[in-house]
Protein backbone atom coordinates (compact mmCIF):
# COMPACT_ATOMS: atom_id res chain seq x y z
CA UNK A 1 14.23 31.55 35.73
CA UNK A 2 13.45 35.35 36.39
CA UNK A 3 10.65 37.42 38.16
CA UNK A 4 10.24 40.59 36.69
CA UNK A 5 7.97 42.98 38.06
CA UNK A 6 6.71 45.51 35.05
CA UNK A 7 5.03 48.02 36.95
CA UNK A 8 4.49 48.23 40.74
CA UNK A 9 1.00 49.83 40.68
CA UNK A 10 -2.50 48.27 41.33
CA UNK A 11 -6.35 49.70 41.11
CA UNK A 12 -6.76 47.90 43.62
CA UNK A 13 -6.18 47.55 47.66
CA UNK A 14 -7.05 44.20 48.36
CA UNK A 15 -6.96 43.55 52.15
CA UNK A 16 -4.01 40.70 52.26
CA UNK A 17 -1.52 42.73 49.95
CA UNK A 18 1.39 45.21 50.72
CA UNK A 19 0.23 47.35 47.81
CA UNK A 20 -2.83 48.80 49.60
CA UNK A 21 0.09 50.44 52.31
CA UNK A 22 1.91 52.41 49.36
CA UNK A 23 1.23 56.07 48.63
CA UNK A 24 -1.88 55.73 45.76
CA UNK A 25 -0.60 52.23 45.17
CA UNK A 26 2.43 52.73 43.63
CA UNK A 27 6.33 52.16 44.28
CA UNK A 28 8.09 52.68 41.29
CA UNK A 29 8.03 53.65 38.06
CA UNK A 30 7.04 51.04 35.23
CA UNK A 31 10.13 48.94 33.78
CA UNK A 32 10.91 50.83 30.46
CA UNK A 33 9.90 48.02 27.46
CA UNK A 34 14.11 48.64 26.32
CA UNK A 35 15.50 47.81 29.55
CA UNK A 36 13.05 45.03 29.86
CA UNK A 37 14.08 44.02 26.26
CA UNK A 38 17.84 44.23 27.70
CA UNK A 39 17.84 42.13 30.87
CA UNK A 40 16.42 39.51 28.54
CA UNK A 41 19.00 39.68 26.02
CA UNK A 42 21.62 39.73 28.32
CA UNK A 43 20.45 36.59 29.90
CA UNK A 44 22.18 33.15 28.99
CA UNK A 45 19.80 29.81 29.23
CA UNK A 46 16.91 31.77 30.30
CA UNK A 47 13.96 29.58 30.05
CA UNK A 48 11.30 30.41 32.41
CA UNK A 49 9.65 34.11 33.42
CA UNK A 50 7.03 35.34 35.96
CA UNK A 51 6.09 38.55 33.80
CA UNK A 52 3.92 40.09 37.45
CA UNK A 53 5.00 41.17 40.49
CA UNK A 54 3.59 43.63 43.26
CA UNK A 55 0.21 45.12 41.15
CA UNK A 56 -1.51 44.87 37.70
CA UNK A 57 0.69 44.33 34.72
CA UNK A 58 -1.90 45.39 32.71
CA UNK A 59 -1.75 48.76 34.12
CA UNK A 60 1.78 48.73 31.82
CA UNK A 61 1.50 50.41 28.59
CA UNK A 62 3.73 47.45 27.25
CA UNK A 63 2.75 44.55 28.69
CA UNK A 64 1.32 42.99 26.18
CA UNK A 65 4.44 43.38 23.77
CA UNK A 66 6.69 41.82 26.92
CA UNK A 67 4.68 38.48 26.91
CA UNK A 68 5.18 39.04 22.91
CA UNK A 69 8.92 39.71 23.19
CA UNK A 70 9.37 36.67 25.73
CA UNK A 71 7.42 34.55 23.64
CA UNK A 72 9.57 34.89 20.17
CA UNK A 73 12.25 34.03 22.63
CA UNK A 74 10.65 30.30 23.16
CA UNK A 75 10.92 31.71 27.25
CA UNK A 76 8.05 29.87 28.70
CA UNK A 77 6.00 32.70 30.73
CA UNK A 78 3.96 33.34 33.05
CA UNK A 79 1.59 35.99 34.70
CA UNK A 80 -1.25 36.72 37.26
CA UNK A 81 -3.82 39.50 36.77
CA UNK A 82 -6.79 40.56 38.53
CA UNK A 83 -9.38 40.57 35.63
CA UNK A 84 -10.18 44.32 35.91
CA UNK A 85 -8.59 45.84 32.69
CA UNK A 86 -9.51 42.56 30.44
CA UNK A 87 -12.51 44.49 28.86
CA UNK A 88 -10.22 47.23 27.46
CA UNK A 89 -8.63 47.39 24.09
CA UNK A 90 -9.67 43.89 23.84
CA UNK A 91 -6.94 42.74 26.41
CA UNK A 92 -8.79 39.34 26.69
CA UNK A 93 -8.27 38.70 23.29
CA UNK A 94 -4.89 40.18 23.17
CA UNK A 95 -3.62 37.77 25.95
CA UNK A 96 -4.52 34.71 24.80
CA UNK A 97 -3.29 35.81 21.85
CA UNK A 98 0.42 36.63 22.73
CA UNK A 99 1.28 32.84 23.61
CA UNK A 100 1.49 33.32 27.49
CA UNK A 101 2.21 29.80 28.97
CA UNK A 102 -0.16 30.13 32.25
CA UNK A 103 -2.32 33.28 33.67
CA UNK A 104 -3.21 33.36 37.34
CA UNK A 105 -6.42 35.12 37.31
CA UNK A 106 -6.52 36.19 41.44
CA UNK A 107 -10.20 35.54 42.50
CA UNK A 108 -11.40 35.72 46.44
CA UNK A 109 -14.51 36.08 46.81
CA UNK A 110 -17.56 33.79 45.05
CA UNK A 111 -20.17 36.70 46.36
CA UNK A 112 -19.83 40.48 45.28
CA UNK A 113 -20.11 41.36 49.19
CA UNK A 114 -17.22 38.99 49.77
CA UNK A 115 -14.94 39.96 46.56
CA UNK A 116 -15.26 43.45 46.50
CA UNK A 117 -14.57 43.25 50.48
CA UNK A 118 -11.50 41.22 49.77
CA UNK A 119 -10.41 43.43 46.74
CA UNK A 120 -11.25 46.87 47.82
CA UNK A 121 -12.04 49.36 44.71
CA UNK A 122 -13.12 46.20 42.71
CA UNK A 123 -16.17 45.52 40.65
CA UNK A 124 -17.28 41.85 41.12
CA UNK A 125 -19.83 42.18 37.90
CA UNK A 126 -16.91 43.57 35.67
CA UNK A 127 -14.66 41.11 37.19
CA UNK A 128 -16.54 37.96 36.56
CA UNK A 129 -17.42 39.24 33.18
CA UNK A 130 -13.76 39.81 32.16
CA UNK A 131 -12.80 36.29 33.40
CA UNK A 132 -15.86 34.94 31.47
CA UNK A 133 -15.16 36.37 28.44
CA UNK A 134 -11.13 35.73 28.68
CA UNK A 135 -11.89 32.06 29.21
CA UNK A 136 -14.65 31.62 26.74
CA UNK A 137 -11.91 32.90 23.93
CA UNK A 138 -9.66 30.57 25.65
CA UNK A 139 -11.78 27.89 25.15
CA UNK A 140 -13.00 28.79 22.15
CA UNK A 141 -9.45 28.46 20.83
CA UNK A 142 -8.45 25.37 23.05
CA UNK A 143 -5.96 26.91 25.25
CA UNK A 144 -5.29 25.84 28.46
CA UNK A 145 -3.52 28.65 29.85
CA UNK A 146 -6.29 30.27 32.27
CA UNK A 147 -6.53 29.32 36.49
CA UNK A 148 -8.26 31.12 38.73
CA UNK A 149 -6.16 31.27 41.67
CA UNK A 150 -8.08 32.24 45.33
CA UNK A 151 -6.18 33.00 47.78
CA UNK A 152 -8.06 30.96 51.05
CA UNK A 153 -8.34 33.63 54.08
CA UNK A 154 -10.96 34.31 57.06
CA UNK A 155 -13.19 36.76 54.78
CA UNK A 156 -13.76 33.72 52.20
CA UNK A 157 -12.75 30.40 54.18
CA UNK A 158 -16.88 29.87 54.37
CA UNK A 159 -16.95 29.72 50.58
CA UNK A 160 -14.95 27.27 49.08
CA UNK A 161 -17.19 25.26 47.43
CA UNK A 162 -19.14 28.40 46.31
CA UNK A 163 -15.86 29.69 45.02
CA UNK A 164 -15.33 26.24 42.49
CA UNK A 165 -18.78 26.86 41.97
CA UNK A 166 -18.43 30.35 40.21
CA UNK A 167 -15.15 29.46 38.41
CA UNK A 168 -16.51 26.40 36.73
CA UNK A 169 -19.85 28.95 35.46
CA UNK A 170 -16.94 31.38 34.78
CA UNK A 171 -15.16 28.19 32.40
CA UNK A 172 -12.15 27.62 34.43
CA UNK A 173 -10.62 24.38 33.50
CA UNK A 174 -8.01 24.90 36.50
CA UNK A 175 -8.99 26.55 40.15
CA UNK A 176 -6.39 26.48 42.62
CA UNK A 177 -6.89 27.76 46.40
CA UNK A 178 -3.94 28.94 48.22
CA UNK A 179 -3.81 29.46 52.16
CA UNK A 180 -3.13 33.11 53.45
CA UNK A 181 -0.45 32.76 56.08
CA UNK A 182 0.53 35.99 56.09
């Protein structure tokens, strides 16, 4: 089992992550789509990858082929976005599409004051128009692969049931909540 982080850059700068404290949001460069293609070759009983790791993977040129590329490779993968980017180039489409095993869609807030003061340099409209859209194809198609993962902090603690509210209008099948600690 591998994590393998293909870009570490967000458009966001949500309040409980270590990417908002990086110079524009950004670490490192992205992981060139060879050397990605590399490490997995070179890797004996692989059978398991979190394609995501510090930012949006959809920010990656490539990311789309890597899920691909992991895919062919009957490696069971999985990924979290933030539902920003799923508009463009059809990327809603295009992930359901590539066989991904599971994506964590990362949703805090059930109110746009709440969300977009959670995520910082988010759009709640786009956001929950993206996810509707990506699980409406899902759906369409009768893949389970979508959950909308919230992460449970002092900002949105008041809106649990608000927050299963707007994923089942959204058509999450799967909504987990996960405590902040940090």
């Amino acid at each position: 089992i591998l994590d393998i982080e293909p870009n570490a850059r967000c458009n966001f700068r949500c309040t409980m992550c270590q990417v908002s404290e990086w110079d524009k949001g950004k670490r490192a460069d992205d992981l060139d789509f060879d050397d990605f293609k590399a490490l997995i070759d070179e890797q004996y009983g692989l059978v398991e990858v979190k394609l995501q790791g510090m930012g949006e993977p959809l920010m990656h040129k490539q990311f789309i082929q890597m899920l691909h590329y992991l895919v062919e490779k009957s490696i069971w993968v999985r990924t979290t976005v933030n539902g920003s980017l799923l508009h463009i180039r059809n990327n809603h489409q295009r992930l359901i599409d590539s066989g991904v095993n599971e994506i964590q869609l990362s949703f805090d807030g059930a109110t746009k004051e709440v969300f977009e003061g959670i995520r910082v340099k988010s759009n709640f409209d786009r956001v929950v128009e993206n996810l509707t859209k990506l699980n409406d194809y899902a759906n369409q198609k009768d893949v389970l692969v979508t959950r909308m993962w919230s992460v449970i902090q002092e900002a949105n603690v008041h809106q649990l049931e608000q927050l299963y509210e707007i994923g089942k209008q959204m058509g999450f099948r799967r909504i987990t909540f996960s405590d902040g600690l940090g």
